[in-house]
Structure formats: C-alpha cells, structure tokens
C-alpha atoms as a PDB file:
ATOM      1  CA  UNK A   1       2.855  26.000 -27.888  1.00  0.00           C
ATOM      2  CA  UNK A   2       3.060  24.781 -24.232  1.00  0.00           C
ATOM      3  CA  UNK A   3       0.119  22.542 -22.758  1.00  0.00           C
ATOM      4  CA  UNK A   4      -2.665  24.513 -20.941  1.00  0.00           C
ATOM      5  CA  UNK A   5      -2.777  24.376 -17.076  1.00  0.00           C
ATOM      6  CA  UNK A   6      -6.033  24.163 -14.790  1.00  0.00           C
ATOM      7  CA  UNK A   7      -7.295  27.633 -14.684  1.00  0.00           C
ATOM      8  CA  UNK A   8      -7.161  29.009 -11.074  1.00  0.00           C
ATOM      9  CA  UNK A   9     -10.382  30.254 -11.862  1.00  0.00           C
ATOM     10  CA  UNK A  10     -12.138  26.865 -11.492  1.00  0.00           C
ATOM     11  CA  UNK A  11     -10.212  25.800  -8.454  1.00  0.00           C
ATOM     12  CA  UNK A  12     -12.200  26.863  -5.714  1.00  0.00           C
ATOM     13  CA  UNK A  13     -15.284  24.439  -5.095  1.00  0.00           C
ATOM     14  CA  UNK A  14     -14.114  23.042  -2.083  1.00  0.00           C
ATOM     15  CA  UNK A  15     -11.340  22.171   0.613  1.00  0.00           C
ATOM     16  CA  UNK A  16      -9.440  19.082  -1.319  1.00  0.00           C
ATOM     17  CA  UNK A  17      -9.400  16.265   0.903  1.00  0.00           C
ATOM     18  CA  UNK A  18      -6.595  14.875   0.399  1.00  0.00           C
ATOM     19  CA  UNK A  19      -4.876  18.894   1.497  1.00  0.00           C
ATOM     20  CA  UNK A  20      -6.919  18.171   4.780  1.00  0.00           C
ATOM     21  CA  UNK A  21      -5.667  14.341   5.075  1.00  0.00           C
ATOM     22  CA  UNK A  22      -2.419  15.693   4.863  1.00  0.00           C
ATOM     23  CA  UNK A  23      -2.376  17.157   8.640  1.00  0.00           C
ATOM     24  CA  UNK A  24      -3.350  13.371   9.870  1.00  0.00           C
ATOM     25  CA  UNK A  25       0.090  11.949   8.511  1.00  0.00           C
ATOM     26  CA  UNK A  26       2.569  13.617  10.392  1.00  0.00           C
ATOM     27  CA  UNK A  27       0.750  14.592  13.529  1.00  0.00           C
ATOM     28  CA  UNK A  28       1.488  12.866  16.862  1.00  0.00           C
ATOM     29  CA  UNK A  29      -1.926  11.724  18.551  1.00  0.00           C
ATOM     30  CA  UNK A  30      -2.023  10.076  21.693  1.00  0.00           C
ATOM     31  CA  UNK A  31      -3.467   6.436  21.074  1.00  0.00           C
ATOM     32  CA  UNK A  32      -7.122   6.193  22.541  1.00  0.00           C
ATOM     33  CA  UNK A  33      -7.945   3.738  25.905  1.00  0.00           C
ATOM     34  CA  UNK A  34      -7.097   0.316  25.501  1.00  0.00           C
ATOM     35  CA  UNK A  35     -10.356  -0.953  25.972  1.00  0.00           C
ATOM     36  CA  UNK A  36     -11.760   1.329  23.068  1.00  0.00           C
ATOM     37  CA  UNK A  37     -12.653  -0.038  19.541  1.00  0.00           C
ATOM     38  CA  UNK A  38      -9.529   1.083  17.245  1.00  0.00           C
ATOM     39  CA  UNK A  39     -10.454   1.864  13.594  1.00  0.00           C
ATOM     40  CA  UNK A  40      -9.573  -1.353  10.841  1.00  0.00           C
ATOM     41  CA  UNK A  41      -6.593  -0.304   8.556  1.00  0.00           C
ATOM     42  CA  UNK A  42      -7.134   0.162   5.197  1.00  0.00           C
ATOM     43  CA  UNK A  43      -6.821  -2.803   3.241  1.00  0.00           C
ATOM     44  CA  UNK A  44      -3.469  -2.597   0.546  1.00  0.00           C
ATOM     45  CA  UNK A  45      -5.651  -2.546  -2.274  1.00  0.00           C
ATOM     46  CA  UNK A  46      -9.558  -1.137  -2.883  1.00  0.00           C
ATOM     47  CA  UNK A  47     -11.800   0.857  -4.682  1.00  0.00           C
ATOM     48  CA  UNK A  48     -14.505   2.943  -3.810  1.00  0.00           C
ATOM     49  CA  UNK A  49     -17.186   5.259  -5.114  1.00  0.00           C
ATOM     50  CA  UNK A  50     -17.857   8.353  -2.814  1.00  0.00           C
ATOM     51  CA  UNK A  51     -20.656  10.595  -2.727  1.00  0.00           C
ATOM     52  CA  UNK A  52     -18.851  13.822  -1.259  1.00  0.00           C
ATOM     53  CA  UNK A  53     -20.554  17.460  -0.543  1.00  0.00           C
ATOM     54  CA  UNK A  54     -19.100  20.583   0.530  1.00  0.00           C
ATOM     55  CA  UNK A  55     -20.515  22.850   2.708  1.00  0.00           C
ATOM     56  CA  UNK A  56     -21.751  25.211   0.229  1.00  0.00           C
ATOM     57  CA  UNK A  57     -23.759  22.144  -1.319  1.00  0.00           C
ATOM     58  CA  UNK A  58     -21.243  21.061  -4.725  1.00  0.00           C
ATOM     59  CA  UNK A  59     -21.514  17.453  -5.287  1.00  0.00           C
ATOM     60  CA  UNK A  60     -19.139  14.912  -7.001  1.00  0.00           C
ATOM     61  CA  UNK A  61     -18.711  11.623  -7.611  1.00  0.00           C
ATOM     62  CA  UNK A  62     -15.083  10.206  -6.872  1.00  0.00           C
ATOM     63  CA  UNK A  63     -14.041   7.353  -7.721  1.00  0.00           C
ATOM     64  CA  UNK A  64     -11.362   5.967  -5.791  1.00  0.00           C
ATOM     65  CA  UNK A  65      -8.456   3.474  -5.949  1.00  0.00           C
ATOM     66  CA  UNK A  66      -6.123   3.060  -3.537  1.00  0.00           C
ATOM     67  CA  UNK A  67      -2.831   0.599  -4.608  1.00  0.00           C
ATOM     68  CA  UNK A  68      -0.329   0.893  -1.570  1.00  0.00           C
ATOM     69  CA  UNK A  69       2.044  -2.125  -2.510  1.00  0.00           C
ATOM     70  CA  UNK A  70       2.732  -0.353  -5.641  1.00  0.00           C
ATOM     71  CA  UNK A  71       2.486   2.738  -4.434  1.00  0.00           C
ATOM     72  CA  UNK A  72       0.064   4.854  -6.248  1.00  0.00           C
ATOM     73  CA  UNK A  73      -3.601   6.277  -5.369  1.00  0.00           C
ATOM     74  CA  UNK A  74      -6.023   7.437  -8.204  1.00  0.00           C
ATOM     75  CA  UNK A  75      -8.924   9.877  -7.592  1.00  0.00           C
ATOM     76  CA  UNK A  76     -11.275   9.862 -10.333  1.00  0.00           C
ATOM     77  CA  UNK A  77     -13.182  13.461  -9.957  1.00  0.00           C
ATOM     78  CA  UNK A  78     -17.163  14.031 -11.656  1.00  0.00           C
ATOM     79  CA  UNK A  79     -18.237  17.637 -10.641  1.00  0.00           C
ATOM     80  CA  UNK A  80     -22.017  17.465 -10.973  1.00  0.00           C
ATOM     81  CA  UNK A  81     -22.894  18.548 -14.543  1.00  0.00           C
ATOM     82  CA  UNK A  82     -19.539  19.556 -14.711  1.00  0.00           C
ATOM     83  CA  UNK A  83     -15.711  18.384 -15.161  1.00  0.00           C
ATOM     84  CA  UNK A  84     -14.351  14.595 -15.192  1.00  0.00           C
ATOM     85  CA  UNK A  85     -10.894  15.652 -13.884  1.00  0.00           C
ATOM     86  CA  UNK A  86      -7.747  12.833 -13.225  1.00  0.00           C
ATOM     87  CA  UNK A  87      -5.654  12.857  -9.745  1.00  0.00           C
ATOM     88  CA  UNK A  88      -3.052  10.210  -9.964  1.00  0.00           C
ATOM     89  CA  UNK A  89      -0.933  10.275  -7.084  1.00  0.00           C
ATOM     90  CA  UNK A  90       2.667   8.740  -6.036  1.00  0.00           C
ATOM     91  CA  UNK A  91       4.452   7.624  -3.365  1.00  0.00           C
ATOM     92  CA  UNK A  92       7.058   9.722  -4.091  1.00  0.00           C
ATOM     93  CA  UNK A  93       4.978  12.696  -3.610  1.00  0.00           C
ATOM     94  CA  UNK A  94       4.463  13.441  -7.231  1.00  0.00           C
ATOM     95  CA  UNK A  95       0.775  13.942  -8.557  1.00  0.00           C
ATOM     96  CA  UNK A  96      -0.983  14.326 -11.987  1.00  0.00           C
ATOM     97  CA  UNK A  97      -4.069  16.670 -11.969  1.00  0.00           C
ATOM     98  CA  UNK A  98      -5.815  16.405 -15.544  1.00  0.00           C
ATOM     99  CA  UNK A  99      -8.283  15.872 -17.774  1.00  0.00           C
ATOM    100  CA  UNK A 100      -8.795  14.148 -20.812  1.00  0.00           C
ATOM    101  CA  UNK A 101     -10.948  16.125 -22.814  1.00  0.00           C
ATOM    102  CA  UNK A 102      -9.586  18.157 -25.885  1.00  0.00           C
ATOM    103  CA  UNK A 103      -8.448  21.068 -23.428  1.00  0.00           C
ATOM    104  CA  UNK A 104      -5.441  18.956 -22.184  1.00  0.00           C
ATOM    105  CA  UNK A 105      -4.908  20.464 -19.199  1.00  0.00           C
ATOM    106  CA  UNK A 106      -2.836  19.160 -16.287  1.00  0.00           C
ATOM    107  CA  UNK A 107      -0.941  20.216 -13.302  1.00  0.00           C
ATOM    108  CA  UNK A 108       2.227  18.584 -11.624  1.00  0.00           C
ATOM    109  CA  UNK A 109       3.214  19.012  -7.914  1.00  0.00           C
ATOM    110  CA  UNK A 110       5.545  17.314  -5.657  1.00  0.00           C
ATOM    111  CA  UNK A 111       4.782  16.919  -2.077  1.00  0.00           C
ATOM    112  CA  UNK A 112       7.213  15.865   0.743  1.00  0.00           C
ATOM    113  CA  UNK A 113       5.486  11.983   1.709  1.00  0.00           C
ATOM    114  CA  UNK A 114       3.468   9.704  -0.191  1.00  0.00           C
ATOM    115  CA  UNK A 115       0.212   8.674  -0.102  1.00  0.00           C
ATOM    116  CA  UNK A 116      -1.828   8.087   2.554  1.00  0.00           C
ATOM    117  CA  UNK A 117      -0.534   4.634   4.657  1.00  0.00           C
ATOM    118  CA  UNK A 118      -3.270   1.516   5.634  1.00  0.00           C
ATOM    119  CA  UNK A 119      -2.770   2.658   9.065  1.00  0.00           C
ATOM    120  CA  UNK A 120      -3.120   6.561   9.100  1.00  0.00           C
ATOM    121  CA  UNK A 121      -5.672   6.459  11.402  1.00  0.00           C
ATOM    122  CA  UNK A 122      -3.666   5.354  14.405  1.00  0.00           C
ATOM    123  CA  UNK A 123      -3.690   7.279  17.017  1.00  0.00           C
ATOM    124  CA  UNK A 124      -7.420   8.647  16.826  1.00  0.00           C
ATOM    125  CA  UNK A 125      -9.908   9.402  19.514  1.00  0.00           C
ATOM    126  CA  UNK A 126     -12.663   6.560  20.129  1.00  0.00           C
ATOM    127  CA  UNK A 127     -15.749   8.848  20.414  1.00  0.00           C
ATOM    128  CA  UNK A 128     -18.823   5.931  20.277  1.00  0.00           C
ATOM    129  CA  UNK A 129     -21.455   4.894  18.362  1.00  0.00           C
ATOM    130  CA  UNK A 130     -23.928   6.574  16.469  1.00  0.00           C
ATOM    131  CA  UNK A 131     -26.342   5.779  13.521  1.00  0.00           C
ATOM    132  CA  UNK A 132     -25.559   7.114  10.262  1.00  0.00           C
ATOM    133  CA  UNK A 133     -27.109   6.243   6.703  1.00  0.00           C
ATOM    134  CA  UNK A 134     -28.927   3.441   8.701  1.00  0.00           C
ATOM    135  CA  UNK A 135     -25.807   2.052   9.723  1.00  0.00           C
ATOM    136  CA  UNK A 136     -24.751   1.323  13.497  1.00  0.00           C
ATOM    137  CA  UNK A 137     -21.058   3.129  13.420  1.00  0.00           C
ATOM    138  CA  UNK A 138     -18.104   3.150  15.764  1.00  0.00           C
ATOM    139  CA  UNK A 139     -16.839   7.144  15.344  1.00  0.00           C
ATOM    140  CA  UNK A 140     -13.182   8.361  15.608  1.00  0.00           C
ATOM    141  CA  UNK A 141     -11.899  11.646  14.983  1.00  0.00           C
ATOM    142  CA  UNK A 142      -8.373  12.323  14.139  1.00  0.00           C
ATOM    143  CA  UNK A 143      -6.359  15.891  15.242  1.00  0.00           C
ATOM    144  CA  UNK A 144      -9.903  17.511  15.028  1.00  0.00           C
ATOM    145  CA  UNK A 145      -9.392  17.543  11.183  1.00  0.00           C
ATOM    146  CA  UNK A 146     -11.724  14.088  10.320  1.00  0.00           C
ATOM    147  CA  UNK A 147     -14.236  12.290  12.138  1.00  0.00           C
ATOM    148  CA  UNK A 148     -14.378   8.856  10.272  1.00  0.00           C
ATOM    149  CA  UNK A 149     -17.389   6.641  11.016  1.00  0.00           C
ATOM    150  CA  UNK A 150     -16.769   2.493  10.359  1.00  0.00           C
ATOM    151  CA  UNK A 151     -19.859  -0.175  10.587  1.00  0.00           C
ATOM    152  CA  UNK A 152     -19.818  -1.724  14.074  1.00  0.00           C
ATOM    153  CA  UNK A 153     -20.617  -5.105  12.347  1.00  0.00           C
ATOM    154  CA  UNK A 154     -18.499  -5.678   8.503  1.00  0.00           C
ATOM    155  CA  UNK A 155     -16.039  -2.669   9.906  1.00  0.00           C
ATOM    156  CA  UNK A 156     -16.270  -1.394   6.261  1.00  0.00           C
ATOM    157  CA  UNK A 157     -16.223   2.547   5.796  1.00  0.00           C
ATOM    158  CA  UNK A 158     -19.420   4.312   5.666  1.00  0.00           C
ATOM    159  CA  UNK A 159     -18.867   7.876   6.236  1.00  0.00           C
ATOM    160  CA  UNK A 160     -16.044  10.654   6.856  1.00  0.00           C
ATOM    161  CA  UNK A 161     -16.711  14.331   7.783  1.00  0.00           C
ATOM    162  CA  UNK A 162     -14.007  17.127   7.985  1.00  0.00           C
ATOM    163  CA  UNK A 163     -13.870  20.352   9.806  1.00  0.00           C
ATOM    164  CA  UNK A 164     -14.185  22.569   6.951  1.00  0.00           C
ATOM    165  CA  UNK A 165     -18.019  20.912   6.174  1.00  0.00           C
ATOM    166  CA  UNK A 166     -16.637  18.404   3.566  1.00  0.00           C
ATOM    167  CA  UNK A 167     -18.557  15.076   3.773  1.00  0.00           C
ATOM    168  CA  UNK A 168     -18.148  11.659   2.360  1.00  0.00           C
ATOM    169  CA  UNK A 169     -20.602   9.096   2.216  1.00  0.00           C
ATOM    170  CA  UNK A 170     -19.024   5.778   1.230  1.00  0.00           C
ATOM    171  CA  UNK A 171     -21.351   4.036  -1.298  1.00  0.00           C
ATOM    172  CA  UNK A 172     -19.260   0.883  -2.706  1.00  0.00           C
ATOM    173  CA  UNK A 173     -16.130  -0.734  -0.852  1.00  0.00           C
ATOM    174  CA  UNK A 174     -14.353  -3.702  -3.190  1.00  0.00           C
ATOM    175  CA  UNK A 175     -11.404  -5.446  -1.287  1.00  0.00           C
ATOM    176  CA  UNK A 176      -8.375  -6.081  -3.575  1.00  0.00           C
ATOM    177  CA  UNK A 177     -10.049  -4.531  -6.284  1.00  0.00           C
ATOM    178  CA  UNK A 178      -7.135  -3.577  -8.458  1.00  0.00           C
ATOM    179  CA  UNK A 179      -6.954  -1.319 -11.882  1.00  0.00           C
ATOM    180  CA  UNK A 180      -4.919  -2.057 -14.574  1.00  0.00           C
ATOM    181  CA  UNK A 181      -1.919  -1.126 -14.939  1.00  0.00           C
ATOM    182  CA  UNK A 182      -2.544   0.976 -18.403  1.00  0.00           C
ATOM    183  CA  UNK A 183      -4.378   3.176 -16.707  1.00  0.00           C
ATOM    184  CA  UNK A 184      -2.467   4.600 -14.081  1.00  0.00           C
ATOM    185  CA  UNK A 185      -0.456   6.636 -16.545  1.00  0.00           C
ATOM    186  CA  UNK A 186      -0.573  10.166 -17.233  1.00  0.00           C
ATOM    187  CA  UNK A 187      -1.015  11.589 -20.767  1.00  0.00           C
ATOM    188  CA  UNK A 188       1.793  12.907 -22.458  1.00  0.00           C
ATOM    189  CA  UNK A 189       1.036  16.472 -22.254  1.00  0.00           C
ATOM    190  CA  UNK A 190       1.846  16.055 -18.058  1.00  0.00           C
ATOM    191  CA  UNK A 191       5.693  15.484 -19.493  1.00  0.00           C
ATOM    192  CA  UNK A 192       6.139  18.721 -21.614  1.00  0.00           C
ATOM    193  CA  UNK A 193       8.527  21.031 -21.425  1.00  0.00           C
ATOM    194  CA  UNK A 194       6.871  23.445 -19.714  1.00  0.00           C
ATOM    195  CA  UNK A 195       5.967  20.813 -17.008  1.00  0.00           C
ATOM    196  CA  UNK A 196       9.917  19.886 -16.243  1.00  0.00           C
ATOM    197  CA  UNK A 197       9.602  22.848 -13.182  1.00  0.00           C
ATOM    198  CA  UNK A 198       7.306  21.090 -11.024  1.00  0.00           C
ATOM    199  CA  UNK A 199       5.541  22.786  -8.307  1.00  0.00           C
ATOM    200  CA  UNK A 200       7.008  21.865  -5.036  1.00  0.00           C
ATOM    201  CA  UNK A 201       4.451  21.464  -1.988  1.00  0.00           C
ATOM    202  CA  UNK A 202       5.338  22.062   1.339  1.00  0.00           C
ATOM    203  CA  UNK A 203       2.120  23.334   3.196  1.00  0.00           C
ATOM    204  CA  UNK A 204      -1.264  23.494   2.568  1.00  0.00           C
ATOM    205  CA  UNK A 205      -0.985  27.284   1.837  1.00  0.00           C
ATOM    206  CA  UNK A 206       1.111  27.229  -0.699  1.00  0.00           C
ATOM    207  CA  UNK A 207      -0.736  24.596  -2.162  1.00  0.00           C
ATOM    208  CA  UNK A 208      -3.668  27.173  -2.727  1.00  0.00           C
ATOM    209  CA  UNK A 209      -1.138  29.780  -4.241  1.00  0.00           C
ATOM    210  CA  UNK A 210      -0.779  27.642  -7.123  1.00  0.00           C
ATOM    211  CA  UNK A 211      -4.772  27.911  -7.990  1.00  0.00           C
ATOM    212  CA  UNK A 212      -5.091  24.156  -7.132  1.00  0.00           C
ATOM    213  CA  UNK A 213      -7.027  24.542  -3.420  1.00  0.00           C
ATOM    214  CA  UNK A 214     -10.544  23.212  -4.281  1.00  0.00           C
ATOM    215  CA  UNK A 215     -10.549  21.627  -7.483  1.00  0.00           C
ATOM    216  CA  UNK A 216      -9.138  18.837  -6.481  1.00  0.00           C
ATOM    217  CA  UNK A 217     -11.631  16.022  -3.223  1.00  0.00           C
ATOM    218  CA  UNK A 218      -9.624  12.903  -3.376  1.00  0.00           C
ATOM    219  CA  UNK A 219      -8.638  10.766  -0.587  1.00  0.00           C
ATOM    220  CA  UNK A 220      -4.431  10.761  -0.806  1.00  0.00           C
ATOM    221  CA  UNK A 221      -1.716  12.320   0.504  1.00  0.00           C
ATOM    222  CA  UNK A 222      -0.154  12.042   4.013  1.00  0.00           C
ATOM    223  CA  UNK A 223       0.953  15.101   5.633  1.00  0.00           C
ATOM    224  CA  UNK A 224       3.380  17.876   4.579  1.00  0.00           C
ATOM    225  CA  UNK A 225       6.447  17.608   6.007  1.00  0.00           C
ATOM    226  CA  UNK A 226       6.226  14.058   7.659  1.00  0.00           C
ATOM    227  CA  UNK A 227       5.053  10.585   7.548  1.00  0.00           C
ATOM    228  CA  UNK A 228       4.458   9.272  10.815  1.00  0.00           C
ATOM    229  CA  UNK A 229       1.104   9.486  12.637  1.00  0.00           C
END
C-alpha cells in the first residue's frame, strides 16, 4: 500500500512563507544609502518561536531552527487546534513535509537553491523607525515582498510582514541554539517507493499545483531559480 500524501484539501490556510522568501533570494536590489542602518545577518545557527497570522485571521505556532553550516532549516508547524505538521528543509533544495501522527503523511519536493543564506536581506530598502510590540525598530523592506522590522538597540528580530497579509511576530530568539542531530531526520515513510518521483519546484505556481500552497508558513527557502540577492 503506498504512504498517504497531504491532502490538497487542507493546503490552503495561507501564503507559505518560505514560497514568498523565495522571490528575496535571487532578486537584484539596489543596496540602500550608505549612511542608512543595514539589517544584522542572521546568525549560522538559532531558534525561534513565531507567532504568525494570515490575513484571514489562522494562527500557528512555528517553531523554527535554522542550521546553515550544516545546511538544513526545520519548521516546526502547530495550526491552532489543529495539525503539528514537520518541514525539514535542505540545502540541496530537497524538503520533507510531514507529520507524525498515525496518518503518515508526507510530501517531497526539490527546489532549485537551498535555504535561505545569513545575509538574504542585502540589498533592502532602509525605510526608518517605528514602534512595534513596544519595541523601537529599524524597518526594511525587501523587493516589496517583506518588510522586516529589527530592535534599534539588541538588533534581534521582532517582527516580519509580507504583502499577501502574512505576519510574524518574533517571540523567542536563542543564538547558537542547535538541535540534535536525531531529529533532523525524516521518517521512513518520506523514502517509499512511491516517493522516489519527487516533485520538482521551479516557481511558486507550480508549487500550488501540487496542493502544497498554504499548508506549509516556515521561514526557508531562497528563491526559485537563483541564489544571489
């Protein structure tokens, strides 16, 4: 019997964030004035938990870890009263969607880059300051897909916004936080026979064909078709 896949059916709560990161990667933005704040790179290695809300009010709670030296980015998905769903991601484009409940469902795509790199936001717009969840930002948007707010003082994240509504409020930030390395791998159901033809990304439109376009708010991949900013 082959292993279930996630039902298209479910997959449209939301704009994935990490299909409207991808149009940051490979976009070529003209760097901002000299004299303007630029936004702090990622650090290699964190983890965060973000609050995130669509425009149509669904809430989740992801929980994020981001591992660039080895290569690998894990979105940990709670759908209010809902779903606890799995996005491990690659740097050589390949992701895991799952869960881990007796369903066994899970998804395998292939995108043309990685993950997103420390410095993706290069490049972006220095718009000023403004006050958001009581904190004193500096605000950048990027290609008029994100506008990413960072705390004028500890230059931690506190906020990102995207065009299509999606919002995420930043509520823990742990430098070199790192998760083991047991649990960065997929279940055995992800390796099937059924899951040797891999679905092969190349556009954020074909990415919704599949059924996957809204299921999945993580904070991942770099662009479609390129890796430099």
């Amino acid at each position: 019997m082959k292993n279930p896949t996630i039902p298209t059916a479910i997959l449209t709560i939301s704009i994935p964030l990490f299909a409207i990161l991808v149009c940051l990667q490979s976009s070529s933005v003209s760097s901002s004035e000299s004299s303007d704040p630029v936004p702090t790179p990622w650090p290699p290695q964190f983890h965060s938990i973000l609050f995130m809300k669509n425009k149509t009010g669904f809430l989740q709670v992801t929980d994020l870890w981001y591992d660039w030296p080895n290569g690998r980015n894990f979105n940990i998905i709670q759908k209010q009263l809902g779903e606890l769903l799995y996005d491990l991601e690659w740097d050589n484009g390949t992701s895991y969607i799952y869960t881990l409940d007796s369903n066994k469902e899970c998804n395998v795509l292939h995108f043309s880059v990685g993950i997103l790199r420390p410095d993706w936001l290069d490049g972006a717009t220095y718009l000023g300051q403004e006050r958001i969840d009581g904190f004193l930002c500096n605000v950048w948007t990027k290609v008029d897909f994100i506008w990413y707010y960072e705390d004028v003082v500890t230059k931690r994240p506190v906020y990102w916004n995207f065009y299509t509504g999606l919002s995420a409020q930043v509520m823990t930030f742990e430098v070199g936080a790192v998760l083991e390395d047991a649990k960065w791998q997929a279940p055995v159901y992800c390796f099937g026979e059924d899951k040797m033809k891999v679905n092969k990304i190349k556009s954020k439109d074909e990415y919704y064909s599949i059924g996957l376009g809204g299921r999945v708010d993580g904070i991942s991949r770099g662009e479609y078709g390129g890796d430099s900013v």
